[in-house]
Protein backbone atom coordinates (compact mmCIF):
# COMPACT_ATOMS: atom_id res chain seq x y z
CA UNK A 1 107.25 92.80 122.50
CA UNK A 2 106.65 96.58 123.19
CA UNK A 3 103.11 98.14 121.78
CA UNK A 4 105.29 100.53 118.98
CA UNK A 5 106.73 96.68 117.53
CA UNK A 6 103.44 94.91 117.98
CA UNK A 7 100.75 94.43 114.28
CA UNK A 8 98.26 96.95 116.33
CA UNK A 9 100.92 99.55 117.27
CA UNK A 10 102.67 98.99 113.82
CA UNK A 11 99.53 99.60 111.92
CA UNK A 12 98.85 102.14 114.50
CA UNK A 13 101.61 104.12 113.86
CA UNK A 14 101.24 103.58 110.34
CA UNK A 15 97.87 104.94 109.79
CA UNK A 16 99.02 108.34 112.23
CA UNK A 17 101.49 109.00 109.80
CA UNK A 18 100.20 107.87 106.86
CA UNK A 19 97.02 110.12 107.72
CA UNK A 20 99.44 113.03 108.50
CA UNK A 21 101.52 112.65 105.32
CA UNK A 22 98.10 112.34 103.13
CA UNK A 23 96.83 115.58 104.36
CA UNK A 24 100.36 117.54 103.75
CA UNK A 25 100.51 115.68 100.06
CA UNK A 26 96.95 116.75 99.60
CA UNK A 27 97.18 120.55 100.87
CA UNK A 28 100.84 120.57 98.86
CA UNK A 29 98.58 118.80 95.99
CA UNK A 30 95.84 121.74 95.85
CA UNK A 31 98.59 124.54 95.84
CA UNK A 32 100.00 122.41 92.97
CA UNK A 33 96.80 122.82 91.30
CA UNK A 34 95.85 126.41 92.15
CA UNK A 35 99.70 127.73 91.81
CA UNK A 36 100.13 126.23 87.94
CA UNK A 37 96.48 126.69 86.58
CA UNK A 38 95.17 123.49 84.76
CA UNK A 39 97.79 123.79 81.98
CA UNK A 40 100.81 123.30 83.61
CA UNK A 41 99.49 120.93 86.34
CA UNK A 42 98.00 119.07 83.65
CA UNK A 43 101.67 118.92 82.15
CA UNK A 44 102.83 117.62 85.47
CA UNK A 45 100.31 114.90 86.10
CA UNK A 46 101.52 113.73 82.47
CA UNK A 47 105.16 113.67 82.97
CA UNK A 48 105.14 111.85 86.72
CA UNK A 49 102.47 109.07 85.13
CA UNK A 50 105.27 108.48 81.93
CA UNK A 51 107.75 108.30 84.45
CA UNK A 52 105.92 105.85 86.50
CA UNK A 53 105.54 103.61 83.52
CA UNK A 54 109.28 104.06 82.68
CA UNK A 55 110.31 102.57 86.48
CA UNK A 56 107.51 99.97 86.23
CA UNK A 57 109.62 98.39 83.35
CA UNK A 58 112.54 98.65 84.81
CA UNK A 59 111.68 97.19 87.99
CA UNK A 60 110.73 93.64 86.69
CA UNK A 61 109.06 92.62 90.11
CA UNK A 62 111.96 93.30 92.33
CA UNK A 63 110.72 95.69 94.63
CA UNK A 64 108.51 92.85 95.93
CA UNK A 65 110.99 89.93 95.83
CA UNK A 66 113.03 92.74 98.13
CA UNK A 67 109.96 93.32 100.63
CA UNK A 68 109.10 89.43 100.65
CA UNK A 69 112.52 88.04 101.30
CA UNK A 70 113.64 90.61 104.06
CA UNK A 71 110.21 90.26 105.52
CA UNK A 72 110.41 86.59 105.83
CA UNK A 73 113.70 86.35 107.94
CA UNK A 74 116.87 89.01 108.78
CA UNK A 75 118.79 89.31 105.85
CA UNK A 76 122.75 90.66 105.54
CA UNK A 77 124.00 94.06 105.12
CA UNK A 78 125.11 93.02 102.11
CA UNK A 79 121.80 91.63 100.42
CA UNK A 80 120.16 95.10 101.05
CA UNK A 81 123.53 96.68 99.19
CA UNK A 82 123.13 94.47 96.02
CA UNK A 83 119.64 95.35 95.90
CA UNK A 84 120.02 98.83 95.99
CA UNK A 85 123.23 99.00 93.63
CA UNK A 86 120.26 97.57 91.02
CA UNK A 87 118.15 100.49 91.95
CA UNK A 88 120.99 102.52 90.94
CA UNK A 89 121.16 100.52 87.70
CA UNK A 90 117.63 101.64 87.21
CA UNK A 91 117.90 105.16 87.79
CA UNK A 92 120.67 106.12 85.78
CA UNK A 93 120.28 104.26 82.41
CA UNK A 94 116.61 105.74 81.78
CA UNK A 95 118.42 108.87 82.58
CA UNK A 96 121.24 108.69 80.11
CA UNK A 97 118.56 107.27 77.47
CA UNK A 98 116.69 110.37 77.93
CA UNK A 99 119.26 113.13 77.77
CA UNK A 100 121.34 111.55 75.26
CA UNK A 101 120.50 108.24 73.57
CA UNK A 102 116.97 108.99 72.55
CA UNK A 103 116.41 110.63 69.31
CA UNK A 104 114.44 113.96 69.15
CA UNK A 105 111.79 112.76 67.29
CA UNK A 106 111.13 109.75 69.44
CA UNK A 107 111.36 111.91 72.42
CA UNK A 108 108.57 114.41 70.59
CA UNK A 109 106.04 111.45 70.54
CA UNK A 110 106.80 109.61 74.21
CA UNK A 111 107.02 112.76 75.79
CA UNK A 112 104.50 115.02 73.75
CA UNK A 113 107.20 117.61 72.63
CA UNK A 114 108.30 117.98 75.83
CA UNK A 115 111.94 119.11 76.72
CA UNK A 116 114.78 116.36 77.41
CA UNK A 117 115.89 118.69 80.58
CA UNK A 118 112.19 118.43 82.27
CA UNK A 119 111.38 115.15 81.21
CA UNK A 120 114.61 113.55 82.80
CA UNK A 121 114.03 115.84 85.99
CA UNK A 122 110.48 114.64 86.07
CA UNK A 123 111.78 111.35 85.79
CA UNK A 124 114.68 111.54 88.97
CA UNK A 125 112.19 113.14 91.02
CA UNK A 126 109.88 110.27 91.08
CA UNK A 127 112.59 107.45 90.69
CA UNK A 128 113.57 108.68 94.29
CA UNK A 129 110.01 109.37 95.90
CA UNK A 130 108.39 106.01 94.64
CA UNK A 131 111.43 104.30 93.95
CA UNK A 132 114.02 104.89 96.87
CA UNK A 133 111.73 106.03 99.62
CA UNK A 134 108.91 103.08 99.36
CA UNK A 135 112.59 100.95 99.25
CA UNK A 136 113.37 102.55 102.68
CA UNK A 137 109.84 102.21 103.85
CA UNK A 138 109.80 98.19 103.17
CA UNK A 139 112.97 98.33 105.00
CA UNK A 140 112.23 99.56 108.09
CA UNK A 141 108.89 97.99 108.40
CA UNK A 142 110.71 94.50 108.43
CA UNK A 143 112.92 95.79 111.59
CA UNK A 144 109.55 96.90 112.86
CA UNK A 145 111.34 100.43 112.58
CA UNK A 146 107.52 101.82 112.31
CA UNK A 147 107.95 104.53 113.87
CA UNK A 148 111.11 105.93 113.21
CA UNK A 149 110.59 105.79 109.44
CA UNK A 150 107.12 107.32 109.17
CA UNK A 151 108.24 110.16 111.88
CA UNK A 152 111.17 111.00 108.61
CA UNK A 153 108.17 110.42 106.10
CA UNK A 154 106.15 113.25 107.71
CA UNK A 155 109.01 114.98 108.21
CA UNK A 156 109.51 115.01 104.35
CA UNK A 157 105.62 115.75 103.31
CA UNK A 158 105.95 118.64 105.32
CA UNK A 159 108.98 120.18 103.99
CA UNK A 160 107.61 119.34 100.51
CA UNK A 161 104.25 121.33 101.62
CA UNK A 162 106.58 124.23 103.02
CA UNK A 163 108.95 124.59 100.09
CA UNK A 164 106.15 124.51 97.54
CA UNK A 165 104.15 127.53 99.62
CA UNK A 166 107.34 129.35 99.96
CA UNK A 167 108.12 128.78 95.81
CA UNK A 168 103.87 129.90 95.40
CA UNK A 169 104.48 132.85 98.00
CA UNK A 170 107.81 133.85 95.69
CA UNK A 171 105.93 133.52 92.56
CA UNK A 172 108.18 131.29 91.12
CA UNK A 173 106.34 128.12 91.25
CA UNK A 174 107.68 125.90 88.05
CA UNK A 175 107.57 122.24 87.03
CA UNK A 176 111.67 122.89 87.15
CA UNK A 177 112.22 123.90 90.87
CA UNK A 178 109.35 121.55 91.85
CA UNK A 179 110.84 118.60 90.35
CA UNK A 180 114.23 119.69 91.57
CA UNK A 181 112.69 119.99 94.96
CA UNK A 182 111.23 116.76 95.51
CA UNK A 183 114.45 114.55 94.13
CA UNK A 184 116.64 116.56 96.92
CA UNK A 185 114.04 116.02 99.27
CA UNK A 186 113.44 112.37 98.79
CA UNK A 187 117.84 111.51 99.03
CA UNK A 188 118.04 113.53 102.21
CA UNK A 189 115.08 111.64 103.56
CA UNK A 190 116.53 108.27 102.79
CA UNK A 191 119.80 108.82 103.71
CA UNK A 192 118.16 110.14 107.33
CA UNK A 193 116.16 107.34 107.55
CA UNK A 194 118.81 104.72 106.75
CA UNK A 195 121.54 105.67 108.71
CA UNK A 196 119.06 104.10 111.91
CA UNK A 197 118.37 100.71 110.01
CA UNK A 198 121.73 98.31 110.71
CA UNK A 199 121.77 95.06 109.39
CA UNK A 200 123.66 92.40 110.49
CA UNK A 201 127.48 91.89 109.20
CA UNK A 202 128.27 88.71 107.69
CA UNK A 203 131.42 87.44 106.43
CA UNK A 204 132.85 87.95 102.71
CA UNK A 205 132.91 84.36 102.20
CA UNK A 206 129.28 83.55 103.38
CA UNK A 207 128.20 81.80 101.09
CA UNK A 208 124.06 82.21 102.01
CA UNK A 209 124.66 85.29 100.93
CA UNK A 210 126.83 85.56 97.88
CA UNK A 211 125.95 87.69 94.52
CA UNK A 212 125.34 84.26 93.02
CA UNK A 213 122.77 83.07 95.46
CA UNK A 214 120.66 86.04 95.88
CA UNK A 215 120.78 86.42 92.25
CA UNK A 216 119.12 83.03 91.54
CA UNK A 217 117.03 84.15 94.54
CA UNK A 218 115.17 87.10 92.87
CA UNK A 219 115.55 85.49 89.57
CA UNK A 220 113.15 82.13 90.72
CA UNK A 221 110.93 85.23 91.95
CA UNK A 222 111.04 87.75 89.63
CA UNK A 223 110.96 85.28 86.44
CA UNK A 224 106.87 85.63 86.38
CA UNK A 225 106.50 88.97 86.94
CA UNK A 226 109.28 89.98 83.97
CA UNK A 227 105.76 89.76 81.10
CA UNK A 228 103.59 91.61 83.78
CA UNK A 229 105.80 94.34 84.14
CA UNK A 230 106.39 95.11 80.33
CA UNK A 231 102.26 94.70 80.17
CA UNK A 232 102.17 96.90 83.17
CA UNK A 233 104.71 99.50 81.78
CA UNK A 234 102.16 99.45 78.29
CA UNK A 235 99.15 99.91 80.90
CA UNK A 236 100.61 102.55 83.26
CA UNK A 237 102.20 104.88 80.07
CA UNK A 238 99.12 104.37 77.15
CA UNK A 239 96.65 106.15 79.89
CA UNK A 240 98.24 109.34 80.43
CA UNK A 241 99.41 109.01 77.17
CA UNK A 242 96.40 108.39 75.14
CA UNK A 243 94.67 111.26 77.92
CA UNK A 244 97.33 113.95 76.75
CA UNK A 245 96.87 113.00 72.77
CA UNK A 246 93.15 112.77 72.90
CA UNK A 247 92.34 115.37 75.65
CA UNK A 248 95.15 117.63 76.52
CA UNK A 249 96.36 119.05 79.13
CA UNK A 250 93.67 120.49 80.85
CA UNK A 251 91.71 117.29 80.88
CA UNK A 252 94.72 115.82 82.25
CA UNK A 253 94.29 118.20 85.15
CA UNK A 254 90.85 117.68 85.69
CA UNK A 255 91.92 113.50 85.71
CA UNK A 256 94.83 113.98 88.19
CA UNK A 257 93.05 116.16 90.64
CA UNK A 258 90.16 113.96 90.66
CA UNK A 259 92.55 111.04 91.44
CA UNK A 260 94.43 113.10 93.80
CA UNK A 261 91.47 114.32 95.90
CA UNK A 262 90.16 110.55 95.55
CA UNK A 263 92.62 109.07 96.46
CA UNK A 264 92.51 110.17 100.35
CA UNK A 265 90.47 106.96 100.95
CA UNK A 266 93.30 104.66 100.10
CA UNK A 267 95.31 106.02 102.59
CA UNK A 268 94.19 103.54 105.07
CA UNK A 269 95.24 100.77 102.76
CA UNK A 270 98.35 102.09 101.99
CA UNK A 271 98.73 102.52 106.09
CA UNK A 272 98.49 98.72 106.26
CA UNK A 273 99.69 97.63 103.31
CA UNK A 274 103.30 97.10 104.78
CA UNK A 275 102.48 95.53 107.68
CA UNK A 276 100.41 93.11 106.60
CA UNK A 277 102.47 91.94 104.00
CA UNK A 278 105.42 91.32 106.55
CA UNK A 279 103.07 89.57 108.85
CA UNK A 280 100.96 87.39 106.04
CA UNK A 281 104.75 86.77 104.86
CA UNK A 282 105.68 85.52 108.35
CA UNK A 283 102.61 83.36 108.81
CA UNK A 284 102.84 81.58 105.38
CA UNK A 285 106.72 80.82 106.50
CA UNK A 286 105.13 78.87 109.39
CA UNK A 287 102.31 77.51 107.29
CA UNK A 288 99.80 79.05 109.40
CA UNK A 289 96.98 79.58 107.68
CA UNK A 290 94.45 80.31 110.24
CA UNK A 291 96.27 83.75 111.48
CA UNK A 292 96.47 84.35 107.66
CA UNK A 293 92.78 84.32 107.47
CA UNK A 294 91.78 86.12 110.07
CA UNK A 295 94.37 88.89 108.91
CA UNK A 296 93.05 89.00 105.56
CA UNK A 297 89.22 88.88 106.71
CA UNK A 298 89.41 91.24 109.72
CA UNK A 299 91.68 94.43 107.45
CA UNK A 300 89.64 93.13 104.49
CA UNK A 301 86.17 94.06 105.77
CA UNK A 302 87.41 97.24 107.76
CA UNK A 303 89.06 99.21 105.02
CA UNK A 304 86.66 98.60 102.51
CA UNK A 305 83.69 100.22 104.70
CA UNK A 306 86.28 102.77 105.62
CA UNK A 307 86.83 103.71 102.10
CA UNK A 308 83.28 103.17 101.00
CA UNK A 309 82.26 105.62 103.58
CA UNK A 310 84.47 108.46 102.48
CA UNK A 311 82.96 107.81 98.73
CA UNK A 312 79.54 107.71 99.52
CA UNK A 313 79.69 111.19 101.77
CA UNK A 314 81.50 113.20 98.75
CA UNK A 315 79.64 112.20 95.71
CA UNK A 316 76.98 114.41 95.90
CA UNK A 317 79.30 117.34 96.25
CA UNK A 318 81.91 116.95 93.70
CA UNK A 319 81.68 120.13 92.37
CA UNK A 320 81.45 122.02 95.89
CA UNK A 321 85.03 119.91 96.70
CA UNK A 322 86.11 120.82 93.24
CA UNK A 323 85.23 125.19 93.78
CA UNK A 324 86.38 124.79 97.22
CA UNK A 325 89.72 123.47 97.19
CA UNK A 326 91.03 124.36 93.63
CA UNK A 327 89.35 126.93 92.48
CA UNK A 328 86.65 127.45 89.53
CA UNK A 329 89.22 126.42 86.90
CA UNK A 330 88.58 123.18 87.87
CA UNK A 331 84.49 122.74 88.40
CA UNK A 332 84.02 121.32 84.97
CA UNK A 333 85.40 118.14 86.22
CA UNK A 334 83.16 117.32 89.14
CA UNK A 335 81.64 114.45 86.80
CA UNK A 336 85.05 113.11 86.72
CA UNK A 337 85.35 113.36 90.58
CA UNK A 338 81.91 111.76 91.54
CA UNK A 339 83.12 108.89 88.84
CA UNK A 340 86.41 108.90 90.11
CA UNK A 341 85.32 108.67 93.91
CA UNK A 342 84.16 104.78 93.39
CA UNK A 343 87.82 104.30 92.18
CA UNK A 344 89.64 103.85 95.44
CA UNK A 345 87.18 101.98 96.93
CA UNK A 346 87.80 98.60 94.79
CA UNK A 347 91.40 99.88 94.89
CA UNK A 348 91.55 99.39 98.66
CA UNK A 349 89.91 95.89 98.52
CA UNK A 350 92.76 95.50 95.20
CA UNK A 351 95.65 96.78 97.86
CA UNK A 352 94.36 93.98 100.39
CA UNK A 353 93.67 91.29 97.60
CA UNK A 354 97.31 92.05 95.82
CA UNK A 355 98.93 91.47 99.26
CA UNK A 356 97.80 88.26 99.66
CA UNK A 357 99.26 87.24 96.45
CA UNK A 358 102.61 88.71 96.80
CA UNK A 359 103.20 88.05 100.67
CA UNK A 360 102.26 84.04 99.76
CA UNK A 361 104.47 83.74 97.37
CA UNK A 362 101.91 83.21 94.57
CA UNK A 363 103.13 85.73 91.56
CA UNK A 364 102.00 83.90 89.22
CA UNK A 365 98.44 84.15 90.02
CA UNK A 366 99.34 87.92 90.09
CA UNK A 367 100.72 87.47 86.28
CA UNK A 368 98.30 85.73 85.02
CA UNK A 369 95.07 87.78 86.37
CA UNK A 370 97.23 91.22 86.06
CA UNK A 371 97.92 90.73 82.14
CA UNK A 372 94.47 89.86 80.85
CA UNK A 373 92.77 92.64 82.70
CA UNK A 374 95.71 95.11 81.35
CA UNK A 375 94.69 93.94 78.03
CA UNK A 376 91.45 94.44 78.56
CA UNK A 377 92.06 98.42 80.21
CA UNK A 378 94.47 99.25 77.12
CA UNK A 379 92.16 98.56 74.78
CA UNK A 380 89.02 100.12 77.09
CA UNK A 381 91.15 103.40 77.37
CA UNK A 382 91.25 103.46 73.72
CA UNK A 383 87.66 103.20 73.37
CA UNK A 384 86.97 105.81 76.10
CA UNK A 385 88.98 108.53 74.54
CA UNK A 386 89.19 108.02 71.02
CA UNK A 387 87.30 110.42 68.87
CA UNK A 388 84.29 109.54 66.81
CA UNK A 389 86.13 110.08 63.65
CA UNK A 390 89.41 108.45 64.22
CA UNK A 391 90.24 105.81 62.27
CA UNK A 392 89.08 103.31 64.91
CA UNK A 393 86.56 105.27 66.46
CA UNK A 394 85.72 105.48 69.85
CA UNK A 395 83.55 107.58 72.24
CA UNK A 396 85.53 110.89 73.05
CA UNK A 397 84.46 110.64 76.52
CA UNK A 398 88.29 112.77 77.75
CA UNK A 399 88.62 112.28 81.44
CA UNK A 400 85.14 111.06 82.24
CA UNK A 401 85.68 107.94 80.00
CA UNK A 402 89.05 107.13 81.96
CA UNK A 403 87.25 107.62 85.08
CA UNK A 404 84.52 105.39 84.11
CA UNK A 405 87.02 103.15 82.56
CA UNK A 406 89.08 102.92 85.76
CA UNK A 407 85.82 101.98 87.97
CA UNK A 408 84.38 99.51 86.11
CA UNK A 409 87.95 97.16 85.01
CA UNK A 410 89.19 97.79 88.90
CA UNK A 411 85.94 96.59 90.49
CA UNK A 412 86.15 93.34 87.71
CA UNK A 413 89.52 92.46 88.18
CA UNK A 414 89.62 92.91 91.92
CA UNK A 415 86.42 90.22 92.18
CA UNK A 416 88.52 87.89 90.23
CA UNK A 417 91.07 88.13 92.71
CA UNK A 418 89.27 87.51 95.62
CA UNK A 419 87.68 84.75 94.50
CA UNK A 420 91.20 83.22 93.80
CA UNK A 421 92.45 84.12 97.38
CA UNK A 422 89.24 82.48 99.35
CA UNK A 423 90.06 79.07 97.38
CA UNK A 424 93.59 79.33 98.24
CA UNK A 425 92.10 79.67 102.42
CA UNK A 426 89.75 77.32 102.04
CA UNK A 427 86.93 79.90 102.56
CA UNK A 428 83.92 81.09 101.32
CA UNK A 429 83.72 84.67 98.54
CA UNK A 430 81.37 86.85 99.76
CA UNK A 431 80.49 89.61 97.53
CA UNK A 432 77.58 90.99 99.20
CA UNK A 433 79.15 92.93 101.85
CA UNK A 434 80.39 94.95 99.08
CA UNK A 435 77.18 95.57 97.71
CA UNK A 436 75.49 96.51 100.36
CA UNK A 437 78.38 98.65 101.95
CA UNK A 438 78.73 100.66 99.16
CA UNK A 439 74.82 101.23 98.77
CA UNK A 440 74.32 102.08 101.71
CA UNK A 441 76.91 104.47 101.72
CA UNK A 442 76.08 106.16 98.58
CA UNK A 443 71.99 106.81 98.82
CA UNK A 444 72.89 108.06 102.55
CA UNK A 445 74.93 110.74 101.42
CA UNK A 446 73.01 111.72 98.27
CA UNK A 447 69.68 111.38 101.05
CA UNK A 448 71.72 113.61 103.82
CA UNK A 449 72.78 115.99 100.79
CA UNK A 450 69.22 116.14 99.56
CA UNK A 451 67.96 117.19 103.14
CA UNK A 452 70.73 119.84 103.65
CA UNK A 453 69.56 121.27 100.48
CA UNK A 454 65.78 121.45 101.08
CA UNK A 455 66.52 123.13 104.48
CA UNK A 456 68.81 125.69 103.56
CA UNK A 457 69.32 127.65 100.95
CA UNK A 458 72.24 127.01 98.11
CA UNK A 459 73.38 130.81 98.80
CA UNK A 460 74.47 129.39 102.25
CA UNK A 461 78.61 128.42 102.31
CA UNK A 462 79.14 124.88 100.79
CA UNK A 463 81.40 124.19 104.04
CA UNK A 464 78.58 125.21 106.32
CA UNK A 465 75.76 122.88 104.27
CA UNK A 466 77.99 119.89 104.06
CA UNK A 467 79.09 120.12 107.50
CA UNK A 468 74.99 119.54 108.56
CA UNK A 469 75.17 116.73 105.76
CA UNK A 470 78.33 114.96 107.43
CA UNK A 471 76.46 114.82 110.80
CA UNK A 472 73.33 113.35 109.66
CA UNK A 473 75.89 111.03 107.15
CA UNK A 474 77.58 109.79 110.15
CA UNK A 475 75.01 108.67 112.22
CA UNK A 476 72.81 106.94 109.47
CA UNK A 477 76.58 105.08 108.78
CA UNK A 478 76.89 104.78 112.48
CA UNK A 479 73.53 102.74 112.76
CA UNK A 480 74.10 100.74 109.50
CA UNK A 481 77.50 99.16 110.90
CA UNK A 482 75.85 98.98 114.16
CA UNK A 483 72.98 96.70 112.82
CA UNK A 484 74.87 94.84 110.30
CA UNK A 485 78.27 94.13 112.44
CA UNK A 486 79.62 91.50 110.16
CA UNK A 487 80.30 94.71 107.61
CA UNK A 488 83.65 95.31 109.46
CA UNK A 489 83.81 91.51 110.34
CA UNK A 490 82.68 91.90 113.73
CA UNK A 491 79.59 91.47 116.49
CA UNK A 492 77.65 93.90 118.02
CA UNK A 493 79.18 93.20 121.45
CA UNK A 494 82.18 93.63 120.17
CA UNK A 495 81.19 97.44 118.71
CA UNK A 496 79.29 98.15 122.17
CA UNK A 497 82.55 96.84 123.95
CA UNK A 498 84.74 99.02 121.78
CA UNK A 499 82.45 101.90 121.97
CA UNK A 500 82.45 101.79 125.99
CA UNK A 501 86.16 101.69 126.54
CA UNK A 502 86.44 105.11 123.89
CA UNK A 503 84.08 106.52 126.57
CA UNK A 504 85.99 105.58 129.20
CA UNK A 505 89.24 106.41 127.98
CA UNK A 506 87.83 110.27 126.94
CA UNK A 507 86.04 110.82 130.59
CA UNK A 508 89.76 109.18 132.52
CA UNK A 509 91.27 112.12 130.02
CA UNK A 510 89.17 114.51 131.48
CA UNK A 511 89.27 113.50 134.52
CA UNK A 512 93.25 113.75 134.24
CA UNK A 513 92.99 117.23 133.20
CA UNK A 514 90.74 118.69 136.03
């Protein structure tokens, strides 16, 4: 096996592209935000989440039936056709509901008065990017196609970026022609990507892989997941709806770009997401349990100090990020930032923990965990962003109470979780390393920000002071990991070995330059 097909390359690769693509989403993202002002950004942000909710309905737990089956063993051309003539199913009836069946008034309350033209466009433009594409993703990560399909992912992100500066530079930046942008973006990218990714031929007659088999296939799967996704579908559409009826617009914005500029720590998750499903997948097949836990310890252990590191630096300068990268429109929400920064770091462990389930085979345990905490967020969201004098009244907290919201029922749920997947390996839950990652973390960078600020003086550029912050930040982090190894699951030889051969690798660089 080559390095590019191997778990290290794969993830590798992965994480390259998946760091690449995260910065172009993220600059596009900030444009976004700058470009339409917190009104009509905050417009957006509503419209993609109700759309989201709308496919999570639809999909009744198929997408990961699809991922698990072709990861376990090479499946027929025909298998991946069936399963994307239901895709098709699933784009065009929500399409036809909206711009005909629905009646006005009905569309006036989902859709908050909203237009059926934009709300059906907002709808097709993120059917196909996290619909289609993530289809093509799982795809090629089962041929170990890494490479290929992440180099026409990038390739994507950075059209996206170029055709939303050129629409910005034009002064024609809409919802419309950004929506109408990203749905012709998305096809051409899949139908790139696919045309690479053969599968084998089989016979019409074969009867492994007739409509009738691989119906009863995905149905023994999917059967569980059918009450979690209608819960889900409640969960993912009642918090940017209840947002937009309690808050508005503008604390929509102030939500989504939080999320958005928060959301750069999951990116490592997301990197290794796929490829640890396919490999946990392939493992269970062969009932080997042991490679299964060291998987799930080793990414486990890494990501979360990863992500917890990220958090812990920013916190203290929400509201620098905030000025900085979208403008001072948006520096009333640096609360909702620093909140919103401890998000992603229990949704990494969550991406890990959720893997497990799903790559096993276990969906039930997914159900059953997944609907009482959705229960539990619904009615928490209420709470959060109800008024004081509605008739049930709540707190009016806007888009700090769904940030707080978000923290505290993700961290819950996701310690739930893991406590169910150590008893299905037979191993010990350890929640300290959590704890203390995410401590230490946190009072370094509010320490390294406190230092900055006592040297120099606020007048001085925000870029320039946090820059001297991120290099005292690093090595305090540096040191921490250093002394307490078993934070990334490993030993201090191991770091010291790892460290060395960086060394070495940089000076043989140099050395091949001179």
């Amino acid at each position: 096996m080559n390095w590019a097909s191997s778990i290290r390359g794969r993830f590798a690769i992965t994480l390259s592209a998946n760091a690449l693509k995260s910065f172009l989403s993220f600059v596009t993202g900030l444009l976004l935000a700058r470009g339409l002002g917190p009104e009509a950004y905050g417009k957006m942000v509503f419209l993609l989440g109700i759309s989201i909710a709308i496919r999570q309905l639809l999909d009744l737990g198929s997408s990961s039936a699809f991922y698990t089956f072709i990861s376990q063993n090479m499946r027929s051309r025909r298998f991946v056709a069936y399963y994307f003539c239901w895709m098709a199913i699933q784009l065009t009836l929500p399409l036809i509901a909206i711009w005909i069946l629905i009646p006005g008034n009905w569309l006036a309350v989902i859709w908050k008065g909203e237009a059926r033209g934009i709300a059906a466009l907002a709808f097709l433009a993120s059917f196909l990017q996290n619909g289609l594409w993530p289809g093509v993703l799982q795809i090629g990560e089962s041929k170990r196609a890494t490479r290929w399909v992440q180099t026409v992912g990038v390739s994507v992100a950075l059209l996206h970026l170029i055709v939303v500066a050129v629409l910005w530079q034009w002064e024609i930046l809409g919802l419309h022609l950004v929506f109408a942008a990203i749905a012709v973006e998305y096809v051409a990218a899949s139908w790139v990507a696919l045309r690479r990714l053969y599968f084998e031929r089989k016979a019409e007659d074969d009867a492994e892989e007739s409509m009738r088999i691989i119906f009863h296939e995905f149905a023994k799967y999917c059967l569980p997941l059918i009450p979690y996704g209608g819960l889900g579908f409640a969960y993912s559409f009642a918090d940017p709806w209840l947002l937009q009826h309690f808050g508005g617009n503008t604390e929509q914005a102030y939500y989504g770009v939080s999320a958005q500029i928060a959301g750069i720590s999951v990116i490592f998750a997301a990197s290794v997401q796929n490829t640890l499903w396919k490999e946990i997948a392939e493992a269970n097949h062969r009932g080997d349990t042991q490679r299964i836990t060291m998987l799930y310890r080793k990414v486990d252990r890494i990501l979360y100090m990863i992500s917890a590191a990220i958090a812990g630096f920013l916190i203290p300068w929400a509201e620098d990020v905030l000025r900085l990268l979208v403008g001072a429109d948006y520096g009333r929400g640096a609360l909702v930032l620093a909140i919103m920064l401890i998000y992603p770091v229990q949704q990494t462990k969550s991406h890990i923990e959720s893997t497990m389930f799903f790559a096993t085979g276990r969906v039930q345990m997914q159900v059953i965990t997944g609907i009482w905490f959705m229960l539990a967020s619904l009615i928490g969201t209420y709470f959060v962003l109800a008024p004081g004098d509605a008739a049930v009244p709540g707190l009016g907290l806007a888009s700090v109470g769904m940030a707080a919201k978000m923290v505290v029922m993700q961290t819950i749920q996701v310690q739930v979780i893991a406590i169910i997947n150590a008893r299905y390996l037979g191993i010990r839950f350890d929640w300290s390393y959590q704890l203390v990652c995410l401590g230490i973390c946190v009072l370094a960078g509010i320490a390294s920000a406190m230092v900055v600020s006592a040297v120099f003086e606020q007048t001085m550029n925000a870029v320039v002071r946090m820059s001297g912050a991120f290099v005292m930040y690093l090595a305090v982090i540096g040191l921490a990991v250093y002394a307490m190894p078993g934070l990334v699951a490993s030993t201090r030889a191991s770091l010291t070995d790892a460290f060395r051969f960086g060394r070495t690798s940089s000076t043989h660089d140099s050395n091949l330059r001179r």
